[in-house]
Protein backbone atom coordinates (compact mmCIF):
# COMPACT_ATOMS: atom_id res chain seq x y z
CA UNK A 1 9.31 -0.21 -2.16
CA UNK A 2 9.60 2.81 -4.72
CA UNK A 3 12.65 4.58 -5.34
CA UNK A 4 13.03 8.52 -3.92
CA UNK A 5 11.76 10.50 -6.48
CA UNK A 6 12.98 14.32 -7.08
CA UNK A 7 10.43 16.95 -6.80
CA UNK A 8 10.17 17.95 -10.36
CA UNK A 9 9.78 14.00 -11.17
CA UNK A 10 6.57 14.41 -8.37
CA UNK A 11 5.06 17.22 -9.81
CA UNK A 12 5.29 16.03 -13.36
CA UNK A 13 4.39 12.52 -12.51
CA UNK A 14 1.14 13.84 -11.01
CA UNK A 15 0.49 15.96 -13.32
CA UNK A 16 0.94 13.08 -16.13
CA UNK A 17 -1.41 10.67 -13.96
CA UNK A 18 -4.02 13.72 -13.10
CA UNK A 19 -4.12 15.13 -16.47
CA UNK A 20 -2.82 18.56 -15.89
CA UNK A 21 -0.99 20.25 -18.54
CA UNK A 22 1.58 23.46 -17.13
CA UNK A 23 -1.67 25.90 -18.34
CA UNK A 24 -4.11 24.04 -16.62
CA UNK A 25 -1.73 23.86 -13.42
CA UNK A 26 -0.49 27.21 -13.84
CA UNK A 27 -3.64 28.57 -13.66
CA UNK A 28 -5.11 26.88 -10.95
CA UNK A 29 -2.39 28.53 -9.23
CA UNK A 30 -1.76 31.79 -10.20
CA UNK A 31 1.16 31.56 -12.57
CA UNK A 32 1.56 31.63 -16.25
CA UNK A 33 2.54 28.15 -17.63
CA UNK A 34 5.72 29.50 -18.68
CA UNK A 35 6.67 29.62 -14.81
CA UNK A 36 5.03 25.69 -14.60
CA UNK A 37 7.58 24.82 -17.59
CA UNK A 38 10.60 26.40 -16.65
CA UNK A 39 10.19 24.79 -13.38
CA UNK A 40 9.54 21.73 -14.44
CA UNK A 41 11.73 21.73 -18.22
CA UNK A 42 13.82 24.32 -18.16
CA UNK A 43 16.89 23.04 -20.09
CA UNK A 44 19.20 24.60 -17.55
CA UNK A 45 17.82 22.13 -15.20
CA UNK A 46 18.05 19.11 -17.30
CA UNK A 47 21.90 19.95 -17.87
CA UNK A 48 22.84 20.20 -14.07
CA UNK A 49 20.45 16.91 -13.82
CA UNK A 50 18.26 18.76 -11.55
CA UNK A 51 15.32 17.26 -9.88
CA UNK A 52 15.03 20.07 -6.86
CA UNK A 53 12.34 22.53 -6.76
CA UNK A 54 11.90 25.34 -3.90
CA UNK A 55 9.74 23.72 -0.85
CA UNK A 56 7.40 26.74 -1.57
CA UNK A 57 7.10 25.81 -5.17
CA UNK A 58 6.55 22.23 -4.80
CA UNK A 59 3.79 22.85 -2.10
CA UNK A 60 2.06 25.51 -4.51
CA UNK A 61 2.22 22.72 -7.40
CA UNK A 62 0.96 20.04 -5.30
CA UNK A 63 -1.72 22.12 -3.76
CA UNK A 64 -3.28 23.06 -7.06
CA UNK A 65 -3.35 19.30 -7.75
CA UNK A 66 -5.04 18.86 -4.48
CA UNK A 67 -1.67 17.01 -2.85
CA UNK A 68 0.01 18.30 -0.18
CA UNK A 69 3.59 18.35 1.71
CA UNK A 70 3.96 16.27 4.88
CA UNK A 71 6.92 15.25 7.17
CA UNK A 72 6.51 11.28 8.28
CA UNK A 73 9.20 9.32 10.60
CA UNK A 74 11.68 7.48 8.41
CA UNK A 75 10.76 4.35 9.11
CA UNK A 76 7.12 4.64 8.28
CA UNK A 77 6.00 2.57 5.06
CA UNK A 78 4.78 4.06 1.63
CA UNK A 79 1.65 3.68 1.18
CA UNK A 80 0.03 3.32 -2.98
CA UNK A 81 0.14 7.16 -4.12
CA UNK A 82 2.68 8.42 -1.72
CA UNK A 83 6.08 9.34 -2.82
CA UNK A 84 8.82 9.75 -0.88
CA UNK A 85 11.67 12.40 -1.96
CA UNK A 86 15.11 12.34 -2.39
């Protein structure tokens, strides 16, 4: 079984496998991709070693990626391409 990922490890881990840059993302939602890279590389967030993004964010992301946020039991078994968070 996979480790828990963070959300900003998700999102850029999908983005890497998808082939979505922050522009391409960013504009497929809305945003400039200076709002996808702070997000995701702000340096403020690599000091504090953060891996947290707002729920709101992290469903916008995913959505214009065509993922989505879901709530499963604990015990129920990763499938391949599912993540689980930390």
């Amino acid at each position: 079984m996979a480790e828990p990922k963070g959300a900003v490890e998700v999102v850029v881990d999908l983005m890497e496998k998808n082939g979505y840059t922050p522009a391409v993302l960013g504009k497929r939602i809305g945003v400039k991709n200076t709002a996808i890279w702070d997000r995701l590389y702000n340096s403020e967030k690599k000091k504090r070693n953060s891996t947290d993004l707002k729920v709101s964010n992290l469903a916008a992301m995913l959505r214009g990626m065509d993922y989505k946020v879901i709530a499963v039991p604990h015990d129920k078994k990763l499938s391949a391409g599912e993540y689980e968070l930390k």
